[in-house]
PDB file of N, CA and C in Angstrom:
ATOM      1  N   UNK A   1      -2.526  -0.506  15.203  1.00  0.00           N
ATOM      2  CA  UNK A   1      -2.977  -0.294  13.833  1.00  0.00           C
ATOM      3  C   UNK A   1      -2.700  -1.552  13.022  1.00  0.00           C
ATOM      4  N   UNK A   2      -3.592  -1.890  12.013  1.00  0.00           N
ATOM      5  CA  UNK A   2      -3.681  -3.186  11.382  1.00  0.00           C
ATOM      6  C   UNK A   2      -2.823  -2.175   9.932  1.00  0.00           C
ATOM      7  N   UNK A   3      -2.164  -3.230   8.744  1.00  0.00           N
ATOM      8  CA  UNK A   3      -1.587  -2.620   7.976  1.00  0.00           C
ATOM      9  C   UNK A   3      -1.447  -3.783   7.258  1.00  0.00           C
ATOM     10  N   UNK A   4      -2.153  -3.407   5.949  1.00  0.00           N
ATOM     11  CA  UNK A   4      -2.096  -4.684   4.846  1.00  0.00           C
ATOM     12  C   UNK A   4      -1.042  -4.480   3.824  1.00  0.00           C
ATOM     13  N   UNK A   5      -0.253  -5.283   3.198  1.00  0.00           N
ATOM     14  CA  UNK A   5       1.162  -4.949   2.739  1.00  0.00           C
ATOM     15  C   UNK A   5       0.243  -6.181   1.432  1.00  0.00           C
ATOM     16  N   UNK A   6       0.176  -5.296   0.110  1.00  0.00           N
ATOM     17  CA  UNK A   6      -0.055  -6.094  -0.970  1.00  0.00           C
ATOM     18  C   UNK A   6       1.212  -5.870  -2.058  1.00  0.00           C
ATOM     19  N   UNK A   7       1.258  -6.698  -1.613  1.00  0.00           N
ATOM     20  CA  UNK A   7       2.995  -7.123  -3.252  1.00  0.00           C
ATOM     21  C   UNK A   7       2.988  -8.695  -3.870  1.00  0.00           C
ATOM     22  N   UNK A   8       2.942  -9.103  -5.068  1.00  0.00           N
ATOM     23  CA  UNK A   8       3.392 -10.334  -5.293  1.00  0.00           C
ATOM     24  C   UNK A   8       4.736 -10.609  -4.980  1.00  0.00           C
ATOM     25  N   UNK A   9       5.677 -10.015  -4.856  1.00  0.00           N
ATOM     26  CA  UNK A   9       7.213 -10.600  -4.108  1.00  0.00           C
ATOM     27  C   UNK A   9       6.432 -10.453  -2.512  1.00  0.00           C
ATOM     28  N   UNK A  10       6.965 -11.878  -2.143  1.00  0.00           N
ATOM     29  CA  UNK A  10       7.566 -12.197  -0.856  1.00  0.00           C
ATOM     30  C   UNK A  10       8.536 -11.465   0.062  1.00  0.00           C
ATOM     31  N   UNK A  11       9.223 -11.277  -0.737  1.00  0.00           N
ATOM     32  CA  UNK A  11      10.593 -10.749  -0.789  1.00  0.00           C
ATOM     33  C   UNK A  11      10.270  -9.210  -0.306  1.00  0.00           C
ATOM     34  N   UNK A  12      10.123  -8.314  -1.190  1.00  0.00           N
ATOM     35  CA  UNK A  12       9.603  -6.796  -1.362  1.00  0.00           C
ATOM     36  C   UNK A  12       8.500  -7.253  -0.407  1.00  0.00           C
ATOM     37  N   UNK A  13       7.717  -7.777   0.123  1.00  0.00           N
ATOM     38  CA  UNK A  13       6.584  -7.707   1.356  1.00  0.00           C
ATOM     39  C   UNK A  13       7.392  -7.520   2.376  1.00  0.00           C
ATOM     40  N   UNK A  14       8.506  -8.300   3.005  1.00  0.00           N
ATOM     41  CA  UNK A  14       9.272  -8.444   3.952  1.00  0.00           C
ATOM     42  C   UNK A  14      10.251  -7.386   4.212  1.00  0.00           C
ATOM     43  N   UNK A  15      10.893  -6.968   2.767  1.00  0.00           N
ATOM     44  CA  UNK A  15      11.612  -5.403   2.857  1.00  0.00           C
ATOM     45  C   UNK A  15      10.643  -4.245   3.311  1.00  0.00           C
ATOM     46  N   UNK A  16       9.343  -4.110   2.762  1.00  0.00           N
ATOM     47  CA  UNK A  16       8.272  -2.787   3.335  1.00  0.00           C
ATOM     48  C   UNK A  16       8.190  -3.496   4.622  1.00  0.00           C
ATOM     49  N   UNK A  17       8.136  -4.085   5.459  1.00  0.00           N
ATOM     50  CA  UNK A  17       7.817  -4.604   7.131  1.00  0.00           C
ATOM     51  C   UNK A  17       9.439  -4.169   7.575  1.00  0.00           C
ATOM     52  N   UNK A  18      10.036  -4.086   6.734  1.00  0.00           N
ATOM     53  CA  UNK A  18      11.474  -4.260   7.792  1.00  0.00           C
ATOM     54  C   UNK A  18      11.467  -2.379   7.416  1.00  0.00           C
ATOM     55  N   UNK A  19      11.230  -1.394   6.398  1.00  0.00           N
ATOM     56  CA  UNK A  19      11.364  -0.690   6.473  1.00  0.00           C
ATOM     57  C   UNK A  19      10.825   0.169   7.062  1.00  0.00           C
ATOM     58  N   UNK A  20       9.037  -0.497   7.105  1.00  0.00           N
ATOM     59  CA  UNK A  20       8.640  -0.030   8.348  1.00  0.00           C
ATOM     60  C   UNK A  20       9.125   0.202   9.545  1.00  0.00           C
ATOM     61  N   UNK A  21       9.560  -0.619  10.140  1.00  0.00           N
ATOM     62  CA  UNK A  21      10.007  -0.290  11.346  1.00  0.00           C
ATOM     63  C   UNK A  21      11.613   0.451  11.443  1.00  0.00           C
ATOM     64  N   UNK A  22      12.238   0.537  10.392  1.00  0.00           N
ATOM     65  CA  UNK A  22      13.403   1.367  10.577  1.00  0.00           C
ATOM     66  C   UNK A  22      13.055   3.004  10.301  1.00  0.00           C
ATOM     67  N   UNK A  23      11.658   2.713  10.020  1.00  0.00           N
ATOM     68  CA  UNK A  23      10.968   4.081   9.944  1.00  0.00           C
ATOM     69  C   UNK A  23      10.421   4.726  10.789  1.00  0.00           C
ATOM     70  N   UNK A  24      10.510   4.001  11.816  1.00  0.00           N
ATOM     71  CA  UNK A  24       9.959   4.280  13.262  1.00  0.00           C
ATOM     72  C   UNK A  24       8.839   3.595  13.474  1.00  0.00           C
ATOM     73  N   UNK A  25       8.085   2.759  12.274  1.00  0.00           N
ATOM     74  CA  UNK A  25       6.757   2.256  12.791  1.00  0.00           C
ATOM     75  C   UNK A  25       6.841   1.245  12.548  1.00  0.00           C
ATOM     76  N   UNK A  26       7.293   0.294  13.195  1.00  0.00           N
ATOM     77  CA  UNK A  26       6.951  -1.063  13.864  1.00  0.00           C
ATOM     78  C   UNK A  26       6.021  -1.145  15.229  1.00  0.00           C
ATOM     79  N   UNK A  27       5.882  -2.796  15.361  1.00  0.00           N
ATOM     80  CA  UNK A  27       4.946  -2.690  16.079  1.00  0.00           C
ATOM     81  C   UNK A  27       3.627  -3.028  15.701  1.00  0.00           C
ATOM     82  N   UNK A  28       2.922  -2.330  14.597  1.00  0.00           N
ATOM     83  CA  UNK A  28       1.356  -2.656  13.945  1.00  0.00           C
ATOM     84  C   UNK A  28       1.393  -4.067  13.716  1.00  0.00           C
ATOM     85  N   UNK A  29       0.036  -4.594  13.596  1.00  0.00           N
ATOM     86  CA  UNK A  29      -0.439  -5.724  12.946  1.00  0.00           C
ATOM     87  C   UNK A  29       0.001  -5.820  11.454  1.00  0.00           C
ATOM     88  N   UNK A  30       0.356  -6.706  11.315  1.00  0.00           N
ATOM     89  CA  UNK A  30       0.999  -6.803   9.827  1.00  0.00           C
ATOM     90  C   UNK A  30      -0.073  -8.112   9.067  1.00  0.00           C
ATOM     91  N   UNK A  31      -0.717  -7.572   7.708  1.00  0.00           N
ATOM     92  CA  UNK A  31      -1.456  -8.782   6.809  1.00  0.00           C
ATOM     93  C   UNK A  31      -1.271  -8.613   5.846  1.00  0.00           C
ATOM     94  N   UNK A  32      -0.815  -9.918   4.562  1.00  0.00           N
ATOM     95  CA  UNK A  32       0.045  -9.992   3.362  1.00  0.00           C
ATOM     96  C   UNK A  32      -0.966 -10.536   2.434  1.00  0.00           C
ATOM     97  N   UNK A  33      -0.668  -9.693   1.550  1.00  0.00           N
ATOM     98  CA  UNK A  33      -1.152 -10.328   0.295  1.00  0.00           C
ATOM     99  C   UNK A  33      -0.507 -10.213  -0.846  1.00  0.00           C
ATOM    100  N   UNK A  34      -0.703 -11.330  -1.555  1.00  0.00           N
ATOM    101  CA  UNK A  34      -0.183 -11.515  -2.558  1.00  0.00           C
ATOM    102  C   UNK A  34      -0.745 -10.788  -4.152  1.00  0.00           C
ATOM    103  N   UNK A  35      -1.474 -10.550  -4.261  1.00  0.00           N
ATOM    104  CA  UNK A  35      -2.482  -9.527  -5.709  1.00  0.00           C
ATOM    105  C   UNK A  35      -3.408  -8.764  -5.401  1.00  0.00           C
ATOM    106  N   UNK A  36      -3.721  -8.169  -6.089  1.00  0.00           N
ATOM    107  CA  UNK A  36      -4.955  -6.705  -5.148  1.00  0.00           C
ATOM    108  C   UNK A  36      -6.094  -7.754  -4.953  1.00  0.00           C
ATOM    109  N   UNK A  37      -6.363  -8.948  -5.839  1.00  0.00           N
ATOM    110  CA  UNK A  37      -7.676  -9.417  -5.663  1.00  0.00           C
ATOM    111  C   UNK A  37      -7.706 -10.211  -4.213  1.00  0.00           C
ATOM    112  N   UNK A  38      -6.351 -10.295  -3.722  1.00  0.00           N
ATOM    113  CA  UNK A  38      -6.319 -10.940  -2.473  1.00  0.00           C
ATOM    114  C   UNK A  38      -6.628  -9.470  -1.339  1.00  0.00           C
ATOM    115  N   UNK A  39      -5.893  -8.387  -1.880  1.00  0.00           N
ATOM    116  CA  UNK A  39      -5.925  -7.596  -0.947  1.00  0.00           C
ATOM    117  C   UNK A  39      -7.206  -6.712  -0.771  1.00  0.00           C
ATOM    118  N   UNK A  40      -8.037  -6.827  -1.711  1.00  0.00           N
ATOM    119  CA  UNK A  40      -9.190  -6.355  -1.635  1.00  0.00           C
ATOM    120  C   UNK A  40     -10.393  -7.191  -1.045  1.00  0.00           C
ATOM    121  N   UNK A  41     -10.213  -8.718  -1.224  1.00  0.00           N
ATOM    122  CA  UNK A  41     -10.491  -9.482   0.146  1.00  0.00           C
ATOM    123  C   UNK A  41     -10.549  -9.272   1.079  1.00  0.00           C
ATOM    124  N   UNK A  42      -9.132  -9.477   1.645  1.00  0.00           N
ATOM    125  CA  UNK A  42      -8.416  -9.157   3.045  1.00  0.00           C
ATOM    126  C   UNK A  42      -9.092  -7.857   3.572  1.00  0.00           C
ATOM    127  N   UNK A  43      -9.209  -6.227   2.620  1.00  0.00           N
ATOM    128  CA  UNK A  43      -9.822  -5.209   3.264  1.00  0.00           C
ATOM    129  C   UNK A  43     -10.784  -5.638   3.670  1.00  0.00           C
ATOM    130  N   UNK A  44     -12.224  -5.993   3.274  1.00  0.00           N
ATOM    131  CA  UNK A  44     -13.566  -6.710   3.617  1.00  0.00           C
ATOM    132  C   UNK A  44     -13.205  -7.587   4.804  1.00  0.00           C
ATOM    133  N   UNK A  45     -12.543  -8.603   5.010  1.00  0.00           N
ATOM    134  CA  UNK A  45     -12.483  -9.124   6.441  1.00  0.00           C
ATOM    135  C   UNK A  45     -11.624  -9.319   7.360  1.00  0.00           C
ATOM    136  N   UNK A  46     -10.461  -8.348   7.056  1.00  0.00           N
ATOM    137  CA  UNK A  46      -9.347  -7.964   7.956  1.00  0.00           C
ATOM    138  C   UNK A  46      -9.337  -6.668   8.267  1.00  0.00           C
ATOM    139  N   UNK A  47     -10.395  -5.382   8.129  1.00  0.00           N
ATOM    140  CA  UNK A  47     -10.207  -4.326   7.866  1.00  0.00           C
ATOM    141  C   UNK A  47      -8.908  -3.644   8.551  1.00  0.00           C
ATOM    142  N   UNK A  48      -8.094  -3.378   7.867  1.00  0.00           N
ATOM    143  CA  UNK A  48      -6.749  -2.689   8.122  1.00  0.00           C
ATOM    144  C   UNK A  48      -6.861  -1.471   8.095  1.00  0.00           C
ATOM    145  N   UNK A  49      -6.169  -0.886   8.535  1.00  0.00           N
ATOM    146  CA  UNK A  49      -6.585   0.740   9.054  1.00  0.00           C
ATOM    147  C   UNK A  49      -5.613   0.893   7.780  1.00  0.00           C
ATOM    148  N   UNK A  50      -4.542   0.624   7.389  1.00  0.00           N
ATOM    149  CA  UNK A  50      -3.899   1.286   6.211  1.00  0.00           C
ATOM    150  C   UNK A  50      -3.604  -0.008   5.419  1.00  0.00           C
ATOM    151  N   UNK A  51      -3.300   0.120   3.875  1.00  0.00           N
ATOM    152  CA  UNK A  51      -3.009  -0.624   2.874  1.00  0.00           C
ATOM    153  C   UNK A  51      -1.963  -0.205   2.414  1.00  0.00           C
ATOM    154  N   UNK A  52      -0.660  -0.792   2.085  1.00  0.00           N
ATOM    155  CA  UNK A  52       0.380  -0.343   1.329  1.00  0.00           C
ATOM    156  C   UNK A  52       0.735  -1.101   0.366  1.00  0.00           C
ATOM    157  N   UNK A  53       0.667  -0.470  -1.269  1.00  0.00           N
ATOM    158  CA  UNK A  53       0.131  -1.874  -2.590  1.00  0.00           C
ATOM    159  C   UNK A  53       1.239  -1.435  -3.100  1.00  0.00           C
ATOM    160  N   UNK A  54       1.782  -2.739  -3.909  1.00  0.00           N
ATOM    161  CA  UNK A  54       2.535  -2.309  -5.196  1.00  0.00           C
ATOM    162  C   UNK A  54       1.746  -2.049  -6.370  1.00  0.00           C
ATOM    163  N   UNK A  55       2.072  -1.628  -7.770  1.00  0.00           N
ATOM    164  CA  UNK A  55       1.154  -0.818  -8.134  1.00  0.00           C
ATOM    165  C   UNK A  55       0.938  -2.518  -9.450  1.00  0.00           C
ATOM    166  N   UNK A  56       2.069  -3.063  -9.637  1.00  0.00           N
ATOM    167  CA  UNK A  56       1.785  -3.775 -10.727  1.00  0.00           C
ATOM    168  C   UNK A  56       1.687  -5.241  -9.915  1.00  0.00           C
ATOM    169  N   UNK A  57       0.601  -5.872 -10.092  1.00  0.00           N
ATOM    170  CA  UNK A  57       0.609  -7.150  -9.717  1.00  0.00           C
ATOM    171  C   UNK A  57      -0.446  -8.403 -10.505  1.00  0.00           C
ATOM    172  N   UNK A  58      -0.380  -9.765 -10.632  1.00  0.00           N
ATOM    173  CA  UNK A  58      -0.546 -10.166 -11.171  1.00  0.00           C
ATOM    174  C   UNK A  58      -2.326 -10.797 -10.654  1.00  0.00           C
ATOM    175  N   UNK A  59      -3.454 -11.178 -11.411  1.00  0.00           N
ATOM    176  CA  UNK A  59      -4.680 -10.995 -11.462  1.00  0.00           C
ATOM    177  C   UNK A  59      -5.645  -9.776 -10.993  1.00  0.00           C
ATOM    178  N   UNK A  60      -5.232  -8.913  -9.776  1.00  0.00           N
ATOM    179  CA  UNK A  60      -5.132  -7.651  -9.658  1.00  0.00           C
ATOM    180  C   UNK A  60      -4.671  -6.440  -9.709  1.00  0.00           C
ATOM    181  N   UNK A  61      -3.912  -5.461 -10.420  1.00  0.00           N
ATOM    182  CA  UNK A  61      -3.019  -4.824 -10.397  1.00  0.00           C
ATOM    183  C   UNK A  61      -3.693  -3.524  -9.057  1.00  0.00           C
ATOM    184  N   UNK A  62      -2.567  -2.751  -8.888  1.00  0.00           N
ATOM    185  CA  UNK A  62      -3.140  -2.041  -7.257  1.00  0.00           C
ATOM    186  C   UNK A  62      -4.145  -0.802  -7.609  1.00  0.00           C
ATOM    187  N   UNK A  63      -4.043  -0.136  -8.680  1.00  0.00           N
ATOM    188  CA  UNK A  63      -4.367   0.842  -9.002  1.00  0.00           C
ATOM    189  C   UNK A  63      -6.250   0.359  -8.809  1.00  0.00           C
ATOM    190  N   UNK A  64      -6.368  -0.783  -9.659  1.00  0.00           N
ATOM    191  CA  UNK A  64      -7.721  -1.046  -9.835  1.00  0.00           C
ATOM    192  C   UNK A  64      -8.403  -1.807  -8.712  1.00  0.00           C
ATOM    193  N   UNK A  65      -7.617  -2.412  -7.509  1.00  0.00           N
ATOM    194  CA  UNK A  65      -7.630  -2.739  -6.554  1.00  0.00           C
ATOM    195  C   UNK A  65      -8.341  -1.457  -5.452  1.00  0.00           C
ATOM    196  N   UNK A  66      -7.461  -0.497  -5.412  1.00  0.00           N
ATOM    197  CA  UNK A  66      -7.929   1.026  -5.371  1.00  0.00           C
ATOM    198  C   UNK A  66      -9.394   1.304  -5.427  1.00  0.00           C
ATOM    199  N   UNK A  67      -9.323   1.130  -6.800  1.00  0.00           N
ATOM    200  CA  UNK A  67     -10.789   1.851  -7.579  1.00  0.00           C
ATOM    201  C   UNK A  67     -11.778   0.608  -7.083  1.00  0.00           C
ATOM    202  N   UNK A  68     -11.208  -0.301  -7.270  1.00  0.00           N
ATOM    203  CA  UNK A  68     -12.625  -1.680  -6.490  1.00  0.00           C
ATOM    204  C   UNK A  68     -13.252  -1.047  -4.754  1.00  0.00           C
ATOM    205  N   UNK A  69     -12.039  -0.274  -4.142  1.00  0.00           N
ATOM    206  CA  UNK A  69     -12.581  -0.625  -2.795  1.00  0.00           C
ATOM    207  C   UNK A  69     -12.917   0.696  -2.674  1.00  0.00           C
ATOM    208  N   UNK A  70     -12.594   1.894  -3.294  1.00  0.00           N
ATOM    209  CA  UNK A  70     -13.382   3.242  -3.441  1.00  0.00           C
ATOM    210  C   UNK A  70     -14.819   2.870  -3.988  1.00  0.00           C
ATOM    211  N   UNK A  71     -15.258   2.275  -5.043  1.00  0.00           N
ATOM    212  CA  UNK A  71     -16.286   2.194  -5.527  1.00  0.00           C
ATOM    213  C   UNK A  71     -17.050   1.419  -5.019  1.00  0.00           C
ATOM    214  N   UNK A  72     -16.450   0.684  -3.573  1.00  0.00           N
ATOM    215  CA  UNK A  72     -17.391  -0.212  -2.552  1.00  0.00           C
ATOM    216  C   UNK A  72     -17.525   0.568  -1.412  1.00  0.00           C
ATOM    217  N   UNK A  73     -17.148   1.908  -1.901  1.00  0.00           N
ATOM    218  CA  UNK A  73     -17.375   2.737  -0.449  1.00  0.00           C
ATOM    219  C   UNK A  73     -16.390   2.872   0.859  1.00  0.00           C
ATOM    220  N   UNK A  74     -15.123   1.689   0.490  1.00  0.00           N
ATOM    221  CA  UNK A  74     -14.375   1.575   1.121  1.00  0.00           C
ATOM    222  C   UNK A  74     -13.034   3.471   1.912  1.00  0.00           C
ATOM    223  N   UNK A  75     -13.324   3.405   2.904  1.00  0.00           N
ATOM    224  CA  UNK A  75     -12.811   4.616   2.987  1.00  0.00           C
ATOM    225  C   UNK A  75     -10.887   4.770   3.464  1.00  0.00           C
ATOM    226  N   UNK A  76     -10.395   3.095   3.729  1.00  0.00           N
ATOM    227  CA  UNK A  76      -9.265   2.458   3.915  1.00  0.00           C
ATOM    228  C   UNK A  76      -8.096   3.743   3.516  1.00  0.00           C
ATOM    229  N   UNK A  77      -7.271   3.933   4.670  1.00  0.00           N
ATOM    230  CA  UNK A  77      -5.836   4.529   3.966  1.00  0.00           C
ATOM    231  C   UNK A  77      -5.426   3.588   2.462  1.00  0.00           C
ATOM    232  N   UNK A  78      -4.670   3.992   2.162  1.00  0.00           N
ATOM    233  CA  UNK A  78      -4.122   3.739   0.890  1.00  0.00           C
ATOM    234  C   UNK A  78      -2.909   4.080   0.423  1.00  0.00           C
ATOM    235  N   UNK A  79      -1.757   3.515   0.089  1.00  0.00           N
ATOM    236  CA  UNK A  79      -0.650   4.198  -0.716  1.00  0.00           C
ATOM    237  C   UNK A  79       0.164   3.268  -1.351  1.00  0.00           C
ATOM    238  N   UNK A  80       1.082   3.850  -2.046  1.00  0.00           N
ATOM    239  CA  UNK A  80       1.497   2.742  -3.160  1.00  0.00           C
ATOM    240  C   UNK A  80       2.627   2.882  -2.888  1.00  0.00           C
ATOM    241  N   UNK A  81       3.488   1.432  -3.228  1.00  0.00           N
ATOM    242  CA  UNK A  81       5.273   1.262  -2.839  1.00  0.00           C
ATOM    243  C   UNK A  81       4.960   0.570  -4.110  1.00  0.00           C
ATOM    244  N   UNK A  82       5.968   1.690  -4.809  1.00  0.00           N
ATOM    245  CA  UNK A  82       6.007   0.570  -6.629  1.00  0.00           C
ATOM    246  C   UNK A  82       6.797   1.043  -7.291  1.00  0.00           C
ATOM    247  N   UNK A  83       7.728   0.878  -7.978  1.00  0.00           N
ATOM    248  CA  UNK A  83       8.243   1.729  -9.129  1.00  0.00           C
ATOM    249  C   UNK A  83       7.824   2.574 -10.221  1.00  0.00           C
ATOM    250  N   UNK A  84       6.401   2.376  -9.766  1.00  0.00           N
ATOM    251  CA  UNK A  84       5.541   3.478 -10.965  1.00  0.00           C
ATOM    252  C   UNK A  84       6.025   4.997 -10.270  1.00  0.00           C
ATOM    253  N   UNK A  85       7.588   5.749 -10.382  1.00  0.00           N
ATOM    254  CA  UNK A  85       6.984   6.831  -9.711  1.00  0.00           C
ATOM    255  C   UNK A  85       6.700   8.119 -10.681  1.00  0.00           C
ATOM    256  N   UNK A  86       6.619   8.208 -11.806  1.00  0.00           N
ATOM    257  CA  UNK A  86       6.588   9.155 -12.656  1.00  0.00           C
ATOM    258  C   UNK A  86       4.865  10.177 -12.314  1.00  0.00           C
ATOM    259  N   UNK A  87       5.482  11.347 -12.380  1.00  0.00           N
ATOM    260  CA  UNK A  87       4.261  12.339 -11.855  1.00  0.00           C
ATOM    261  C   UNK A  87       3.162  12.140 -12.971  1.00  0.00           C
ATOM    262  N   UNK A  88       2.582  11.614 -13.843  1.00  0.00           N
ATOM    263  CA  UNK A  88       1.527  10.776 -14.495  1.00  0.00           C
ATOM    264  C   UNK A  88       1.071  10.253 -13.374  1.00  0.00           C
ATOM    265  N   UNK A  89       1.533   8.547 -13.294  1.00  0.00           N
ATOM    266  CA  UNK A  89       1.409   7.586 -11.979  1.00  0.00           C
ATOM    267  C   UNK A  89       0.719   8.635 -10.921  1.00  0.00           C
ATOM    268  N   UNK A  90       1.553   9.417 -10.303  1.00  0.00           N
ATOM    269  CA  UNK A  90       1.477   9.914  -8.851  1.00  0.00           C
ATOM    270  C   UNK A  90       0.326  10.474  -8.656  1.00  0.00           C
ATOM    271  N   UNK A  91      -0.200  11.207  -9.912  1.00  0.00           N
ATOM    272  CA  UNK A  91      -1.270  11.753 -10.139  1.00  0.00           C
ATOM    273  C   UNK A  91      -2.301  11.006 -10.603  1.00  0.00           C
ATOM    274  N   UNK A  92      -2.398   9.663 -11.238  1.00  0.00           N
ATOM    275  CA  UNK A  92      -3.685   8.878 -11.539  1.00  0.00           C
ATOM    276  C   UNK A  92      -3.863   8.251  -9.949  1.00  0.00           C
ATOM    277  N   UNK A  93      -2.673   8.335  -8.640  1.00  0.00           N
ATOM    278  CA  UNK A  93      -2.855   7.578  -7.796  1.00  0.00           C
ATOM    279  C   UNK A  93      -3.707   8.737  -6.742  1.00  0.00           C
ATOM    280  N   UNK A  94      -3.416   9.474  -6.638  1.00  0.00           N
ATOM    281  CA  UNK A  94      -4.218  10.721  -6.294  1.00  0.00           C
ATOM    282  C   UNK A  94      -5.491  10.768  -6.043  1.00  0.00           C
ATOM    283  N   UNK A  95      -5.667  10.546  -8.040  1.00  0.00           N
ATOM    284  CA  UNK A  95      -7.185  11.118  -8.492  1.00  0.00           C
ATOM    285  C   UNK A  95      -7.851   9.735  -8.051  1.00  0.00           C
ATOM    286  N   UNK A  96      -7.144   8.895  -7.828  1.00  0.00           N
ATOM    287  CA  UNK A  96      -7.741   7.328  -7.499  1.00  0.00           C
ATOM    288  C   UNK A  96      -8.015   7.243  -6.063  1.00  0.00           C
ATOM    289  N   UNK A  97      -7.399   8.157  -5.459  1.00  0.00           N
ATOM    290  CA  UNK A  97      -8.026   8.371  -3.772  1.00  0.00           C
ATOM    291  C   UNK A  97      -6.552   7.392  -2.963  1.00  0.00           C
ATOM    292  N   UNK A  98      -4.985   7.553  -3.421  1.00  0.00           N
ATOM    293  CA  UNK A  98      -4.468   7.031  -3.072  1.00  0.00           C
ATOM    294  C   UNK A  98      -3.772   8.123  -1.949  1.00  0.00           C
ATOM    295  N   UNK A  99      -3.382   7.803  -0.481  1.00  0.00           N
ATOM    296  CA  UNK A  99      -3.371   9.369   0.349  1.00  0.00           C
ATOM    297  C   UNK A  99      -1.680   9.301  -0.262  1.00  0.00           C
ATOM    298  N   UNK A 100      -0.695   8.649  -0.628  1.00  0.00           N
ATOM    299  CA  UNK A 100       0.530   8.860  -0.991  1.00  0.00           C
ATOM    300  C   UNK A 100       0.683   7.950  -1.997  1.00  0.00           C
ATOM    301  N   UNK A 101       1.866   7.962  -2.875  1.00  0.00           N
ATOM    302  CA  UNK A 101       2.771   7.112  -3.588  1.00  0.00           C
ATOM    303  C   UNK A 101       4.323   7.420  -3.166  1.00  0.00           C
ATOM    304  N   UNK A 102       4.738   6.082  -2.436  1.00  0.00           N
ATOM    305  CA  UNK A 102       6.173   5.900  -2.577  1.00  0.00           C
ATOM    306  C   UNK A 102       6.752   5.253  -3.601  1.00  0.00           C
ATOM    307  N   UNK A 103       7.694   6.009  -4.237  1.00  0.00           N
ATOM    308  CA  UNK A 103       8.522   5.081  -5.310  1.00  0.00           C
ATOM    309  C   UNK A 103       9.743   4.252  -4.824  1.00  0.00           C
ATOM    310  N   UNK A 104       9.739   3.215  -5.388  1.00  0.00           N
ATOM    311  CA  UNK A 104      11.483   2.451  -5.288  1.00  0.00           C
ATOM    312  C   UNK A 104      12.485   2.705  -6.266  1.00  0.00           C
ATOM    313  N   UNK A 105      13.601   3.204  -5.628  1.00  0.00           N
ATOM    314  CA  UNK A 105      14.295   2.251  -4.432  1.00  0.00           C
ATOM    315  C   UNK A 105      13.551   3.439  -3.276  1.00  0.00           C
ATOM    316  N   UNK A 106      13.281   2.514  -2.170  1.00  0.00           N
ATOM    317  CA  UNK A 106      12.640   3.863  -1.359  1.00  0.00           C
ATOM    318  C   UNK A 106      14.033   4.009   0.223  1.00  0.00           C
ATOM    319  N   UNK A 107      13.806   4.768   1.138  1.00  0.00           N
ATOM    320  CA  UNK A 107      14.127   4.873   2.286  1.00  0.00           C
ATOM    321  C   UNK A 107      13.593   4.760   3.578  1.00  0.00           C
ATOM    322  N   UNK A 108      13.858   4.462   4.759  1.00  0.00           N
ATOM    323  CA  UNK A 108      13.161   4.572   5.624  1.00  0.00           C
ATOM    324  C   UNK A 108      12.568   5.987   6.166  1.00  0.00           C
ATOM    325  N   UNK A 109      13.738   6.876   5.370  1.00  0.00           N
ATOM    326  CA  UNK A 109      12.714   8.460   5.639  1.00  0.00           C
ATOM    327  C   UNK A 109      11.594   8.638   5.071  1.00  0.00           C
ATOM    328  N   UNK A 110      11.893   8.675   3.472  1.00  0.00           N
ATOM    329  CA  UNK A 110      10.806   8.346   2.697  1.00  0.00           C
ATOM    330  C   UNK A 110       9.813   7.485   3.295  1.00  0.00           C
ATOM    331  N   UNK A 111       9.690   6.473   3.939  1.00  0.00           N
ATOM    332  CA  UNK A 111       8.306   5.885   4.507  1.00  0.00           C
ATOM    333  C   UNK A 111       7.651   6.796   5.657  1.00  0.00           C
ATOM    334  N   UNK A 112       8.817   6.876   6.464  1.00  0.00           N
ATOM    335  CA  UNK A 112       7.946   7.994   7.752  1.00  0.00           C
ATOM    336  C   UNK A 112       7.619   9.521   7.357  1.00  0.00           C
ATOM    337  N   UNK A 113       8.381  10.281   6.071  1.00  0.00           N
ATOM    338  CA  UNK A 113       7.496  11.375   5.178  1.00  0.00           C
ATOM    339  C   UNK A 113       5.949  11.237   4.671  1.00  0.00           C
ATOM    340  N   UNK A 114       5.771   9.785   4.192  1.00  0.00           N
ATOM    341  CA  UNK A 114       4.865   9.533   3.902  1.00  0.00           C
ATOM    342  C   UNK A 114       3.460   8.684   4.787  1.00  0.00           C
ATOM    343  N   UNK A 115       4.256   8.112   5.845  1.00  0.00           N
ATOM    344  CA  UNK A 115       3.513   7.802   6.827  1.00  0.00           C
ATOM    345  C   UNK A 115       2.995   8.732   7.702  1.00  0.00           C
ATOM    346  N   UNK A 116       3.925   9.738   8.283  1.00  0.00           N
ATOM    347  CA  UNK A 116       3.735  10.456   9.261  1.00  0.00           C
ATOM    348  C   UNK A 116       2.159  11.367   9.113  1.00  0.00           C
ATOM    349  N   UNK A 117       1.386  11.775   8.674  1.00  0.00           N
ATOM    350  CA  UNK A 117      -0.139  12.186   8.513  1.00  0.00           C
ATOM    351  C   UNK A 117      -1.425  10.462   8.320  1.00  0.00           C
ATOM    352  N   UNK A 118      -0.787   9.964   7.916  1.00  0.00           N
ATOM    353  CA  UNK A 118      -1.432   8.567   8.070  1.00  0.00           C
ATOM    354  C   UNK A 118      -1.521   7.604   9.493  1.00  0.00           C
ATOM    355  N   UNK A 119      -0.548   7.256   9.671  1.00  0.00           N
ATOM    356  CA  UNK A 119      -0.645   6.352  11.322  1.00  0.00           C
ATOM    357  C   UNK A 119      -0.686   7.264  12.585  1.00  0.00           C
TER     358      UNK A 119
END
C-alpha cells in the first residue's frame, strides 16, 4: 500500500511514519508532502491508496485539499492527524468525505483504531 503523509513539519511527518509502524503498519510505501497543494499533486501522480493530512498547513490547508480531490472525483482514503480535534472539526471532516480524524497528541492505538477498516 502506497500512503501519502501531508504535514508542513518534517518533524510530525517522521513521528506519523514511526507511529505507523508501532501501530502495526509499517512496511507501506511512504510519500511526503509538505502543503495540501503538494499533496494534491502527489495524489494525481503518485496515486496512494491512503492520505494522512494535517488539517492546518501553509498554501494549502488539508480540509480544502480534501474538497479539491473529492471535487476531481478523486475517490483516495483520507484522514486527518491534526490538532483540530473538536467534534465541529470531526464533523466538517466527515461531511468532507474524510474516512477518520485523528487528533494530537495521538497513540499508536489510536492509529491502528483508525487504520484498521482502511489498510
Amino acid at each position: 500500500m502506497k500512503i501519502l503523509i501531508a504535514d508542513d513539519s518534517r518533524v510530525m511527518r517522521q513521528i506519523v511514519i514511526r507511529t505507523l509502524r508501532q501501530a502495526g503498519h509499517g512496511g507501506h510505501e511512504i510519500v511526503e508532502a509538505e502543503n495540501g497543494r503538494q499533496a494534491l499533486e502527489l495524489v494525481r501522480t503518485e496515486a496512494p491508496d491512503l492520505v494522512l493530512s494535517d488539517w492546518n498547513m501553509p498554501e494549502m490547508n488539508g480540509i480544502d485539499c480534501l474538497s479539491a480531490l473529492r471535487a476531481s472525483g478523486s475517490t483516495v482514503a483520507f484522514g486527518f492527524v491534526t490538532s483540530e480535534g473538536s467534534e465541529e472539526m470531526r464533523e466538517r471532516a466527515a461531511s468532507a468525505g474524510a474516512a477518520f480524524l485523528i487528533a494530537k497528541p495521538f497513540t499508536p492505538e489510536a492509529f491502528d483504531d483508525a487504520l484498521r477498516g482502511v489498510i
